[in-house]
ModelCIF file with pLDDT and N, C-alpha, C, O atoms, coordinates in Angstrom:
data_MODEL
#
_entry.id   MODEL 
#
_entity.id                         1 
_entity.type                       polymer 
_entity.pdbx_number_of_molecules   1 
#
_entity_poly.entity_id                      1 
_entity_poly.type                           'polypeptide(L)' 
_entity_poly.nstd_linkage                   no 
_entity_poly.nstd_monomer                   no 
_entity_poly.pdbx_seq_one_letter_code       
;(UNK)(UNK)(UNK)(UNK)(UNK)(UNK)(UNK)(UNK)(UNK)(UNK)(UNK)(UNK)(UNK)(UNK)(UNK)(UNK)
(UNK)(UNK)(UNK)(UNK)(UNK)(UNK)(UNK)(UNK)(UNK)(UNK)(UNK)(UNK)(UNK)(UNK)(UNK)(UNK)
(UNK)(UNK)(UNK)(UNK)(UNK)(UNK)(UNK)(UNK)(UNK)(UNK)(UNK)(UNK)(UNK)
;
_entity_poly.pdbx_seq_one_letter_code_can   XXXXXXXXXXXXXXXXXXXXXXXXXXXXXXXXXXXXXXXXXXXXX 
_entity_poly.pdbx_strand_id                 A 
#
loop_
_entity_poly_seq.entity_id 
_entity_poly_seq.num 
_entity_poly_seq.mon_id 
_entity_poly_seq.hetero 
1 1  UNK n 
1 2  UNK n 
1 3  UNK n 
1 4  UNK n 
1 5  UNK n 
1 6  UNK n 
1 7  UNK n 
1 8  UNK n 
1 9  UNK n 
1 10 UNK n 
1 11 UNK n 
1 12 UNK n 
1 13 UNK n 
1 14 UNK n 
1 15 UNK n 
1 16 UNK n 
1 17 UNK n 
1 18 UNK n 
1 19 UNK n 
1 20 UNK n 
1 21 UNK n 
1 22 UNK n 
1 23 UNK n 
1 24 UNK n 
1 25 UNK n 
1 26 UNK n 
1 27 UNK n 
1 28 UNK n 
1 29 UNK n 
1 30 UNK n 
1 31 UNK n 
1 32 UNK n 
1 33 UNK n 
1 34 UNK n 
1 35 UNK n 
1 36 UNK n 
1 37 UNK n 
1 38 UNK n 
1 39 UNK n 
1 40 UNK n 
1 41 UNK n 
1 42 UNK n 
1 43 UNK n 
1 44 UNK n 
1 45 UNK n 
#
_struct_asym.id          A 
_struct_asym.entity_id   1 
#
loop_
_ma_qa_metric.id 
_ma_qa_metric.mode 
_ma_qa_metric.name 
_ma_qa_metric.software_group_id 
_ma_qa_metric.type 
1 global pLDDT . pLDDT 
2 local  pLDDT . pLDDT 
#
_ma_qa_metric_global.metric_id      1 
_ma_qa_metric_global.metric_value   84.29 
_ma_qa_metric_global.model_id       1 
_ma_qa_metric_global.ordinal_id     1 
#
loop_
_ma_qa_metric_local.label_asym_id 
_ma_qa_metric_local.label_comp_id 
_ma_qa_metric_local.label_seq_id 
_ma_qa_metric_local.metric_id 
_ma_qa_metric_local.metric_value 
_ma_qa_metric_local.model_id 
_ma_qa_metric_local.ordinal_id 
A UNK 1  2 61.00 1 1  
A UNK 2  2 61.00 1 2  
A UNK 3  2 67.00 1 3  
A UNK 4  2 69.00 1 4  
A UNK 5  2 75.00 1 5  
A UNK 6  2 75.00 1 6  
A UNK 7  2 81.00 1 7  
A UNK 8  2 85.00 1 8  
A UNK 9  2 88.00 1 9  
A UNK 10 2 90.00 1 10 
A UNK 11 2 90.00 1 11 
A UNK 12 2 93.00 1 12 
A UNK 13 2 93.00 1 13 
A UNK 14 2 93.00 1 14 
A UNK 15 2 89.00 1 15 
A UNK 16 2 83.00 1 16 
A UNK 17 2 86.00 1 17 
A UNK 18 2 86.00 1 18 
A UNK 19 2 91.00 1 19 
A UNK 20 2 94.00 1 20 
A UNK 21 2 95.00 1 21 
A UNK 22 2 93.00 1 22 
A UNK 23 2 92.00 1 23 
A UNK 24 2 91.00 1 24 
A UNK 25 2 89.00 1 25 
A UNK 26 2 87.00 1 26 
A UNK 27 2 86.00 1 27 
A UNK 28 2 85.00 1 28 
A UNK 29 2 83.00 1 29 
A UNK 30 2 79.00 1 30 
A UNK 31 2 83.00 1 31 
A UNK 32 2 79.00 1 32 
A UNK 33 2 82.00 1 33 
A UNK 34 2 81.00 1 34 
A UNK 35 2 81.00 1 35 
A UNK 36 2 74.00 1 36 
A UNK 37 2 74.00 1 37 
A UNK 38 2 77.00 1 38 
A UNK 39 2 79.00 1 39 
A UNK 40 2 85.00 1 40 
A UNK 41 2 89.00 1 41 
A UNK 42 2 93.00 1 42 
A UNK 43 2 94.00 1 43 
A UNK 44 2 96.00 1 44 
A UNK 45 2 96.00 1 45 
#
loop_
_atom_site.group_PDB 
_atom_site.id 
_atom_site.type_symbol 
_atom_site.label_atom_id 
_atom_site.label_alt_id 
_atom_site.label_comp_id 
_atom_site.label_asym_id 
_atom_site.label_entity_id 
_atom_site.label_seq_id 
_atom_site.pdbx_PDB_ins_code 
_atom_site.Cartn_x 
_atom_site.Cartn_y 
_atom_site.Cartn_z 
_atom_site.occupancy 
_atom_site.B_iso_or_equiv 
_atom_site.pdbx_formal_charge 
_atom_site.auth_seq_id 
_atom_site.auth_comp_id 
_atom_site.auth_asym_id 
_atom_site.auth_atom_id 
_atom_site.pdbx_PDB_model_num 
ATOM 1   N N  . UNK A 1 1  ? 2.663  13.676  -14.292 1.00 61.00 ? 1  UNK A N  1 
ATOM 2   C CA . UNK A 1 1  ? 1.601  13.797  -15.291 1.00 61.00 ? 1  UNK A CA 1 
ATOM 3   C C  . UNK A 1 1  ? 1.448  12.445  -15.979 1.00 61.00 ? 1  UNK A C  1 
ATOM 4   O O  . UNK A 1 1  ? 2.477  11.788  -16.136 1.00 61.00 ? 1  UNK A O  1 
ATOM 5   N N  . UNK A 1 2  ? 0.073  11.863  -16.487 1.00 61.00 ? 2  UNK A N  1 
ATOM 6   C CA . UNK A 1 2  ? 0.009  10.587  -17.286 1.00 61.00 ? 2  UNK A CA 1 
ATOM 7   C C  . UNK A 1 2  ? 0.889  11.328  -18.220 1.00 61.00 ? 2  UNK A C  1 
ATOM 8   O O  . UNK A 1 2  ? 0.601  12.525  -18.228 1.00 61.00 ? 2  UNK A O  1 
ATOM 9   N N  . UNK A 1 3  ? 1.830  11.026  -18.979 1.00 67.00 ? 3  UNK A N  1 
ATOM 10  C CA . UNK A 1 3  ? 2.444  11.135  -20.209 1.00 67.00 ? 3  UNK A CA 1 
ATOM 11  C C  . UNK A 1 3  ? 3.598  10.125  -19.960 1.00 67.00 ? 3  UNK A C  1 
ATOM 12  O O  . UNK A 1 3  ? 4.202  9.908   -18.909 1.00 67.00 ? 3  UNK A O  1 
ATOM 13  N N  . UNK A 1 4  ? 3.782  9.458   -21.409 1.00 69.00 ? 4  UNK A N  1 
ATOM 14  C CA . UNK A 1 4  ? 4.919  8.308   -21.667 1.00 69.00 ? 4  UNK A CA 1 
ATOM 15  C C  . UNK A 1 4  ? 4.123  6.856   -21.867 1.00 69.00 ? 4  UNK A C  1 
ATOM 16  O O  . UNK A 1 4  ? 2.960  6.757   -22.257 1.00 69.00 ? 4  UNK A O  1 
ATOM 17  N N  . UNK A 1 5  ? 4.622  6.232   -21.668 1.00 75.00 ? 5  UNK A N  1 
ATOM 18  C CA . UNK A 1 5  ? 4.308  4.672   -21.804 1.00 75.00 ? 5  UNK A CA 1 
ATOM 19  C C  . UNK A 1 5  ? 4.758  4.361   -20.706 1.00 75.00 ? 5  UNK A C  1 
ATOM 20  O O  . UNK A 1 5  ? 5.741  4.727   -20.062 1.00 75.00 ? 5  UNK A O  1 
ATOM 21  N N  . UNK A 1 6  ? 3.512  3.256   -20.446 1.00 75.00 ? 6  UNK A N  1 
ATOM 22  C CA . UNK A 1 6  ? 3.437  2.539   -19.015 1.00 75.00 ? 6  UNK A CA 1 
ATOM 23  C C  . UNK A 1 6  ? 4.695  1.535   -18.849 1.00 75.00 ? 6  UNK A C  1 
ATOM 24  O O  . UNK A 1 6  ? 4.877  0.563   -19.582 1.00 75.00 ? 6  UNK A O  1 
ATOM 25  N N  . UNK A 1 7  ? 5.522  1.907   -17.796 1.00 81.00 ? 7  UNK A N  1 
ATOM 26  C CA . UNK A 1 7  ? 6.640  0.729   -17.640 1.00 81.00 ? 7  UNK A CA 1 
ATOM 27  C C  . UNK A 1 7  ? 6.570  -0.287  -16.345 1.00 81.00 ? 7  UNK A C  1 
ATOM 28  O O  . UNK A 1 7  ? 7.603  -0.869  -16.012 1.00 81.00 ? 7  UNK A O  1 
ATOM 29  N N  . UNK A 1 8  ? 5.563  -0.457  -15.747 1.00 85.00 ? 8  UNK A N  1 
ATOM 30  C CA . UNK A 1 8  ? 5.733  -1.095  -15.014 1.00 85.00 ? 8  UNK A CA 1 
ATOM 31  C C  . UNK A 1 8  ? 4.222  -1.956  -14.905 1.00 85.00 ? 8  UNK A C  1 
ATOM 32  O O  . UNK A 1 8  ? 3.100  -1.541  -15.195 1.00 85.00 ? 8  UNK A O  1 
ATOM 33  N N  . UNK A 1 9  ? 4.570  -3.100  -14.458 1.00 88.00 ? 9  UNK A N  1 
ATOM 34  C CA . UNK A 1 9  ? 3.290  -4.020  -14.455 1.00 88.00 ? 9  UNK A CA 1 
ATOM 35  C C  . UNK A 1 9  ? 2.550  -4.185  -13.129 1.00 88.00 ? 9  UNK A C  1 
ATOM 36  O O  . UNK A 1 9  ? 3.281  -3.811  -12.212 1.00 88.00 ? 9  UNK A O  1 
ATOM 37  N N  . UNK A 1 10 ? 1.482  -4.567  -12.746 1.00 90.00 ? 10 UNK A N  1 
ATOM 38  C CA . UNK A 1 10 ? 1.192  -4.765  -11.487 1.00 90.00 ? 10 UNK A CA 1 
ATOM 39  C C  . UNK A 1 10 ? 0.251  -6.276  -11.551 1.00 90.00 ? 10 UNK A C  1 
ATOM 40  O O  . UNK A 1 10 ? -0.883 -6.429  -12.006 1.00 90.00 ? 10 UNK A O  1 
ATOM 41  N N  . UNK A 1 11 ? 0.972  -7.074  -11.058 1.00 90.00 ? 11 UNK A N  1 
ATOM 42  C CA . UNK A 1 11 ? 0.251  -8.590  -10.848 1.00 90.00 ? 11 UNK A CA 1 
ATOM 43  C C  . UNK A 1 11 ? -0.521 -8.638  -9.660  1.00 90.00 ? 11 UNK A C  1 
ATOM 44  O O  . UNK A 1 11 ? -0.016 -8.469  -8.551  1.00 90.00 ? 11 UNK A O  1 
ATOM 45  N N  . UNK A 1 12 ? -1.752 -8.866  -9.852  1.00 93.00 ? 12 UNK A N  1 
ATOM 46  C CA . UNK A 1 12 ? -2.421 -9.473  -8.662  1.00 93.00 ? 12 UNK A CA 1 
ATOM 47  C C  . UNK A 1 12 ? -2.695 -10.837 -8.370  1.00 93.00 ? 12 UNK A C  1 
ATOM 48  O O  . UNK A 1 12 ? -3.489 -11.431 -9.100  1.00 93.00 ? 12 UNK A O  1 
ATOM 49  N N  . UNK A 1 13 ? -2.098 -11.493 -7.305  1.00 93.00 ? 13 UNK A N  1 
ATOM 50  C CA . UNK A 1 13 ? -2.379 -13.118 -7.398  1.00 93.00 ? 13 UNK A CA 1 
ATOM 51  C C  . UNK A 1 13 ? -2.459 -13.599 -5.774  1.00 93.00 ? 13 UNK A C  1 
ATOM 52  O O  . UNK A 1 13 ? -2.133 -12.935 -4.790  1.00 93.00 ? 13 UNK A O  1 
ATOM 53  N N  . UNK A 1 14 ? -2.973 -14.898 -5.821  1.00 93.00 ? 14 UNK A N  1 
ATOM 54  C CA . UNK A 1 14 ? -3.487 -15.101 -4.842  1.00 93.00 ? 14 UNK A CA 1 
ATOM 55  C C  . UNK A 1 14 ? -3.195 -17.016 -4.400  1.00 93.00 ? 14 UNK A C  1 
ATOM 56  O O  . UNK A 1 14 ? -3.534 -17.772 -5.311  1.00 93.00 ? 14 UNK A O  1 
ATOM 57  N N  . UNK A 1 15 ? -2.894 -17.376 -3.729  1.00 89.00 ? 15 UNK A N  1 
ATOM 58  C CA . UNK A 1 15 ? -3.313 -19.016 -3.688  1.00 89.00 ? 15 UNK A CA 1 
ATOM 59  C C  . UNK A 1 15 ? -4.303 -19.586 -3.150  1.00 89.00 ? 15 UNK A C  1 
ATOM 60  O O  . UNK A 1 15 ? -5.425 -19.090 -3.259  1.00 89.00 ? 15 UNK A O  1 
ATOM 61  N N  . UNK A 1 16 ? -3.976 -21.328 -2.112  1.00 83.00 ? 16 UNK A N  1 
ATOM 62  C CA . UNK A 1 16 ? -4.744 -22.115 -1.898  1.00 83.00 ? 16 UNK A CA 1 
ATOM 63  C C  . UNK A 1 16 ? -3.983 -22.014 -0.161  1.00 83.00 ? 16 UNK A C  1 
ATOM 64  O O  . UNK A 1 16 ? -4.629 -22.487 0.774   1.00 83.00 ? 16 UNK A O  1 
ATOM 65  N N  . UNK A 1 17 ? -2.917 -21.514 0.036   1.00 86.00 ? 17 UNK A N  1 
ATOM 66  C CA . UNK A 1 17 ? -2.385 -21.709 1.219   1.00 86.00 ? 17 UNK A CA 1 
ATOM 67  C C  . UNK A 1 17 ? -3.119 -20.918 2.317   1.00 86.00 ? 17 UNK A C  1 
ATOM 68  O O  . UNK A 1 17 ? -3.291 -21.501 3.388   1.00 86.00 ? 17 UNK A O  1 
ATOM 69  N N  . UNK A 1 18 ? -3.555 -19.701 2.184   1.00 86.00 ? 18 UNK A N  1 
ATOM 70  C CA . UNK A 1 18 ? -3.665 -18.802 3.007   1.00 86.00 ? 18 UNK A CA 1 
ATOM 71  C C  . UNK A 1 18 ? -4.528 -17.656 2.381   1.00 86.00 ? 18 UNK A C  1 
ATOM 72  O O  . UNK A 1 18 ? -4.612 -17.664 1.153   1.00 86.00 ? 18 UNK A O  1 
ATOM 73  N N  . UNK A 1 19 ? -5.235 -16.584 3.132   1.00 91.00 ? 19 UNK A N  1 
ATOM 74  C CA . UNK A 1 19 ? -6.105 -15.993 2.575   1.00 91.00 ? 19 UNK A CA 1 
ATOM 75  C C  . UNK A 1 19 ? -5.165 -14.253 1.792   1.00 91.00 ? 19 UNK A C  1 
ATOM 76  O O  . UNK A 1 19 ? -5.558 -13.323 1.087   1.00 91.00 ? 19 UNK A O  1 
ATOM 77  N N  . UNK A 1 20 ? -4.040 -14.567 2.345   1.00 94.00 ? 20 UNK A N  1 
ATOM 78  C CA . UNK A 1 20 ? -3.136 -13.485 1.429   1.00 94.00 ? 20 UNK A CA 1 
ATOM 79  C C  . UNK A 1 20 ? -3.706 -13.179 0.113   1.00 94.00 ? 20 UNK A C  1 
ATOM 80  O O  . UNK A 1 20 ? -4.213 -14.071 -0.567  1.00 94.00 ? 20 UNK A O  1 
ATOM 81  N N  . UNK A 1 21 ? -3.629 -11.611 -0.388  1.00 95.00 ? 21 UNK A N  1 
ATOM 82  C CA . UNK A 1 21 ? -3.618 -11.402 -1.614  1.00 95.00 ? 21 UNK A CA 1 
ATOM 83  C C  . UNK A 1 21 ? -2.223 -10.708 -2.239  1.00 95.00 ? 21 UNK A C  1 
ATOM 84  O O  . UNK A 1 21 ? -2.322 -9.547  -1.840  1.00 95.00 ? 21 UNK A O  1 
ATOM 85  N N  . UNK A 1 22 ? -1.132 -10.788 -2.911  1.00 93.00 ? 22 UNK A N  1 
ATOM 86  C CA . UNK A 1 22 ? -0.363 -10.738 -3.574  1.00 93.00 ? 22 UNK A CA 1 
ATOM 87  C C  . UNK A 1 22 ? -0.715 -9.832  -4.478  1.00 93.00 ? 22 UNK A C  1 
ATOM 88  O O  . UNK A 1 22 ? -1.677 -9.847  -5.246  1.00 93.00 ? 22 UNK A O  1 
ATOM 89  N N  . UNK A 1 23 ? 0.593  -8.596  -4.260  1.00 92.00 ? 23 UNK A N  1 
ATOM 90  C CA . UNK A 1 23 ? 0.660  -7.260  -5.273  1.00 92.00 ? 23 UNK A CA 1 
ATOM 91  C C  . UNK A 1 23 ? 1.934  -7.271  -5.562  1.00 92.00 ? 23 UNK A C  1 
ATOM 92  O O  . UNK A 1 23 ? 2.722  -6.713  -4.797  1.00 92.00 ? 23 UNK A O  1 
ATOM 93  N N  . UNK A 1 24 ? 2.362  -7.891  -6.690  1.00 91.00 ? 24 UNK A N  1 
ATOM 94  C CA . UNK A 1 24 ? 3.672  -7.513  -7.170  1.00 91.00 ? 24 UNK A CA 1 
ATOM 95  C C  . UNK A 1 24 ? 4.090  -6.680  -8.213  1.00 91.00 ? 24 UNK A C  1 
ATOM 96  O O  . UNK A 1 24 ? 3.527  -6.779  -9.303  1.00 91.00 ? 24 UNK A O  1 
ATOM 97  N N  . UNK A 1 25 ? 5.272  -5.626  -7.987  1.00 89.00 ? 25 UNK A N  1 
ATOM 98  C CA . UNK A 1 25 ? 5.328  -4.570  -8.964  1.00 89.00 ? 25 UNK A CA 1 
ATOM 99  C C  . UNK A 1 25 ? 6.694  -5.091  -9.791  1.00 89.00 ? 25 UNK A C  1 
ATOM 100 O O  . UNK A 1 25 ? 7.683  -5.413  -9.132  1.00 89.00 ? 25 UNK A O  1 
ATOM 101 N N  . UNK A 1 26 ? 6.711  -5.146  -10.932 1.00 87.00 ? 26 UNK A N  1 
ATOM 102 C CA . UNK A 1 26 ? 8.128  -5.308  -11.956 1.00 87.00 ? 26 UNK A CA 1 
ATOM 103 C C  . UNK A 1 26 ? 7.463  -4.386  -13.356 1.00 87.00 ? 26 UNK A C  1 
ATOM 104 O O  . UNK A 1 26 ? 6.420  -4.195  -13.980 1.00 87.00 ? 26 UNK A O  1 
ATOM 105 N N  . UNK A 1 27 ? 9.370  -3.883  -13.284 1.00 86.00 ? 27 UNK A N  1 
ATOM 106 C CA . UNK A 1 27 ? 9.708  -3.027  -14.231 1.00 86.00 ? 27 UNK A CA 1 
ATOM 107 C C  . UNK A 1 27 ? 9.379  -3.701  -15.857 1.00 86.00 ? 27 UNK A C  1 
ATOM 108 O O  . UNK A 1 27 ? 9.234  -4.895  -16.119 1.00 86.00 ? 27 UNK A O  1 
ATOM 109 N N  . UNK A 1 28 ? 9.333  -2.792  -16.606 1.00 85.00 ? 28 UNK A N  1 
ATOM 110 C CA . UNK A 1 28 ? 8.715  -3.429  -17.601 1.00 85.00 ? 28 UNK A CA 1 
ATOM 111 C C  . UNK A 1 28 ? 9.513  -2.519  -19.099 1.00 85.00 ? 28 UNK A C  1 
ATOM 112 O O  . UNK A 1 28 ? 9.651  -1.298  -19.175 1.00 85.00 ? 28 UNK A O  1 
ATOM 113 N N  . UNK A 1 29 ? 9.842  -3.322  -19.922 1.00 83.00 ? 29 UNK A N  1 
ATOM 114 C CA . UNK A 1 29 ? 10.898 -2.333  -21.148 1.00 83.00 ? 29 UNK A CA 1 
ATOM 115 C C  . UNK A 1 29 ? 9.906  -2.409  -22.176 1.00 83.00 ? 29 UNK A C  1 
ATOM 116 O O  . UNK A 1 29 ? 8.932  -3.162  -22.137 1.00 83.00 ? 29 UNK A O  1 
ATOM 117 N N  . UNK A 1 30 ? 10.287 -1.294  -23.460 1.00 79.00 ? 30 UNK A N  1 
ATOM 118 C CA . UNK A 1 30 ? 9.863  -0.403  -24.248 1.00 79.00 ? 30 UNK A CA 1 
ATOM 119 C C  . UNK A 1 30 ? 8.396  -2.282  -25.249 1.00 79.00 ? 30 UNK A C  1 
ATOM 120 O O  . UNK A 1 30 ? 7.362  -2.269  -25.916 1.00 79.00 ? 30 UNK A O  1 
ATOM 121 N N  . UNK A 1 31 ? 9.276  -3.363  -24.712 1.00 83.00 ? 31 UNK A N  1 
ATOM 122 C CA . UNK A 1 31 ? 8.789  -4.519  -25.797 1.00 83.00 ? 31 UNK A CA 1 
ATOM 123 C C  . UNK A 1 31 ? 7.377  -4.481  -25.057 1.00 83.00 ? 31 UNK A C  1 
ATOM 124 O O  . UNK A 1 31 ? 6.317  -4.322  -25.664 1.00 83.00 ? 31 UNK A O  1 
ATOM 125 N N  . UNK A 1 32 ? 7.514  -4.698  -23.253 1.00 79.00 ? 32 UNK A N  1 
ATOM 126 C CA . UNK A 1 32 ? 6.123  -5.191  -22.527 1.00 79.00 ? 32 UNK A CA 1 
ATOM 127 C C  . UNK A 1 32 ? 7.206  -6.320  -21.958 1.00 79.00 ? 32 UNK A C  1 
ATOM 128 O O  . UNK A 1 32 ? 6.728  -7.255  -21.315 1.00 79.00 ? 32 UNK A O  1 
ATOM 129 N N  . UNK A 1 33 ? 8.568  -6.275  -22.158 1.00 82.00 ? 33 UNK A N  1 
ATOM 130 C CA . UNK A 1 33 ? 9.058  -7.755  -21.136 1.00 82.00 ? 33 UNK A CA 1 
ATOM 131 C C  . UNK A 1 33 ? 9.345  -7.258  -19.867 1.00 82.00 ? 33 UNK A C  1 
ATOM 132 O O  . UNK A 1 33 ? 9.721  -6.093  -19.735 1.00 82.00 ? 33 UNK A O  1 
ATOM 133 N N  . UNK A 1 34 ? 9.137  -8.430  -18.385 1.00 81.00 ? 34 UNK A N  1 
ATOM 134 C CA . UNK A 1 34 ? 9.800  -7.742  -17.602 1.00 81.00 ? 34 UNK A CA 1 
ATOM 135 C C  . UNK A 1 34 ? 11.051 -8.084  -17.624 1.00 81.00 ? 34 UNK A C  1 
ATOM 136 O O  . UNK A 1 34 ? 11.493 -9.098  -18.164 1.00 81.00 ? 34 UNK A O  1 
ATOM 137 N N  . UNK A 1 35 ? 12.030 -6.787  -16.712 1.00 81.00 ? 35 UNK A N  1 
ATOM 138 C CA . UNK A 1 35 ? 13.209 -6.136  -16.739 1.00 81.00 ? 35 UNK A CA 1 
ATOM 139 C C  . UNK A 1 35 ? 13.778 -6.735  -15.295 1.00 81.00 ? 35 UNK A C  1 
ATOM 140 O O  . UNK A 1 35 ? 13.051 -6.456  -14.342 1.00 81.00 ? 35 UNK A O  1 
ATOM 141 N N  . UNK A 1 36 ? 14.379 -7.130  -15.138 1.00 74.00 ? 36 UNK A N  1 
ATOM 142 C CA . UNK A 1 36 ? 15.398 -7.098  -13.750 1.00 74.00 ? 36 UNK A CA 1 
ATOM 143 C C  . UNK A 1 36 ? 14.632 -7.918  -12.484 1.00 74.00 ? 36 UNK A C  1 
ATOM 144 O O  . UNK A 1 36 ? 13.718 -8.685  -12.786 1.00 74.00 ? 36 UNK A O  1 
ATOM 145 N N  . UNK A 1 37 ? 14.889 -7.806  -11.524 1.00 74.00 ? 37 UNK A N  1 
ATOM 146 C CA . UNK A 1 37 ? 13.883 -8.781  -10.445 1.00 74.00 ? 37 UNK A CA 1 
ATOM 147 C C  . UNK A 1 37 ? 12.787 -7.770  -9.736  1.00 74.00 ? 37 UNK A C  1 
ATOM 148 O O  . UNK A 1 37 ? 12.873 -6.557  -9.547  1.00 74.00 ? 37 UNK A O  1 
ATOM 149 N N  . UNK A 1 38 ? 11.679 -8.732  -9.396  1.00 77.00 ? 38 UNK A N  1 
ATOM 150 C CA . UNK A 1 38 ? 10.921 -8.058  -8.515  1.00 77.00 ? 38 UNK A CA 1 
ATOM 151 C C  . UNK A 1 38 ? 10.932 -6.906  -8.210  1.00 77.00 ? 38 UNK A C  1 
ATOM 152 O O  . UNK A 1 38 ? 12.129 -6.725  -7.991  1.00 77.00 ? 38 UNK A O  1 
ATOM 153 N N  . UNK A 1 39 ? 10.265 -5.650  -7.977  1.00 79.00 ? 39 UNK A N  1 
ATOM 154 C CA . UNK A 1 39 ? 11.046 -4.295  -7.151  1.00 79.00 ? 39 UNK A CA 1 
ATOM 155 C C  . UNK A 1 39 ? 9.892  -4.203  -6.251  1.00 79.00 ? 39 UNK A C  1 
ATOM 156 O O  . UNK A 1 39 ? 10.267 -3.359  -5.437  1.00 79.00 ? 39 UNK A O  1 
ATOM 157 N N  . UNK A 1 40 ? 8.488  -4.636  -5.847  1.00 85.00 ? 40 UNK A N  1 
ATOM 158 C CA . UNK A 1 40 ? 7.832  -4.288  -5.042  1.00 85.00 ? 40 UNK A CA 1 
ATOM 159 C C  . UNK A 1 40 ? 6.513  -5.575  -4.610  1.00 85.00 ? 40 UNK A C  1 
ATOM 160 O O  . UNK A 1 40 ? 5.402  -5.562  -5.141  1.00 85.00 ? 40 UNK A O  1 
ATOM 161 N N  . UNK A 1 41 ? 6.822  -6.316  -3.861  1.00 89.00 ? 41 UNK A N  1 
ATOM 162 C CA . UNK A 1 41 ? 5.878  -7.199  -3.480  1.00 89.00 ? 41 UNK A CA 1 
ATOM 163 C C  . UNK A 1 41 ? 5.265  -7.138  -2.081  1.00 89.00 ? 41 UNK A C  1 
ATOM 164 O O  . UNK A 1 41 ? 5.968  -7.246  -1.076  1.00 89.00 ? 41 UNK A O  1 
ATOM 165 N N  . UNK A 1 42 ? 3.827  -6.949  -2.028  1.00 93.00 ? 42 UNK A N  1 
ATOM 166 C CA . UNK A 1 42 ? 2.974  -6.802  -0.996  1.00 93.00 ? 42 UNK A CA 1 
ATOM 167 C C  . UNK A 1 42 ? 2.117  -7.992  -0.848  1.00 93.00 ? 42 UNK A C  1 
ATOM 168 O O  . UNK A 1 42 ? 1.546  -8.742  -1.640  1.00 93.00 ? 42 UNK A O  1 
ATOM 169 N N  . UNK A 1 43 ? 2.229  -7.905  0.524   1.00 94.00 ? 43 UNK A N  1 
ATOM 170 C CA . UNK A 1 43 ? 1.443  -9.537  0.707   1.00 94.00 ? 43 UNK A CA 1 
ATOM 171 C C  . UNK A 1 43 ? -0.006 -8.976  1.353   1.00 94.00 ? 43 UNK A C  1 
ATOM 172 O O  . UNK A 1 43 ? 0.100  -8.388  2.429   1.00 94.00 ? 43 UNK A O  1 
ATOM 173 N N  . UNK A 1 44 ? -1.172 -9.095  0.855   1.00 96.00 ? 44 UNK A N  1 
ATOM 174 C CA . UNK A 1 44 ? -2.491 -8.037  1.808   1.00 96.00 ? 44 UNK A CA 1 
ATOM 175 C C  . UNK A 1 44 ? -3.165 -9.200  2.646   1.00 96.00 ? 44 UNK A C  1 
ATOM 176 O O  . UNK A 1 44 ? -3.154 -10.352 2.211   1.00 96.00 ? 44 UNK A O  1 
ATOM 177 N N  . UNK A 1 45 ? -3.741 -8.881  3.834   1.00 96.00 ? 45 UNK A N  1 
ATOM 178 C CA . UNK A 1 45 ? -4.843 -9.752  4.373   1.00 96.00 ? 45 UNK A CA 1 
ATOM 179 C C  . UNK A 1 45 ? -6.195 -9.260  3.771   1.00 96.00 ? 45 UNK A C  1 
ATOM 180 O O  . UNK A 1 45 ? -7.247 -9.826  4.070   1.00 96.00 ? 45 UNK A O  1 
#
């Protein structure tokens, strides 16, 4: 169910190297800092 506060962030980013688009997921605590390393990075064509 939506209920609680959102803990996790989702970055979308991209460079100059290659036409990749970049989805990275990190955990996120009660402040909005992230928490611990990386937990989910997708590289898209």
């Amino acid at each position: 169910r939506a209920e609680g506060e959102p803990s996790i962030h989702i970055d979308v980013a991209t460079n100059g190297f290659h036409e990749l688009v970049r989805l990275a997921l990190w955990n996120i605590d009660s402040t909005g800092q992230m928490t611990g390393p990386l937990d989910v990075c997708a590289l898209l064509p």
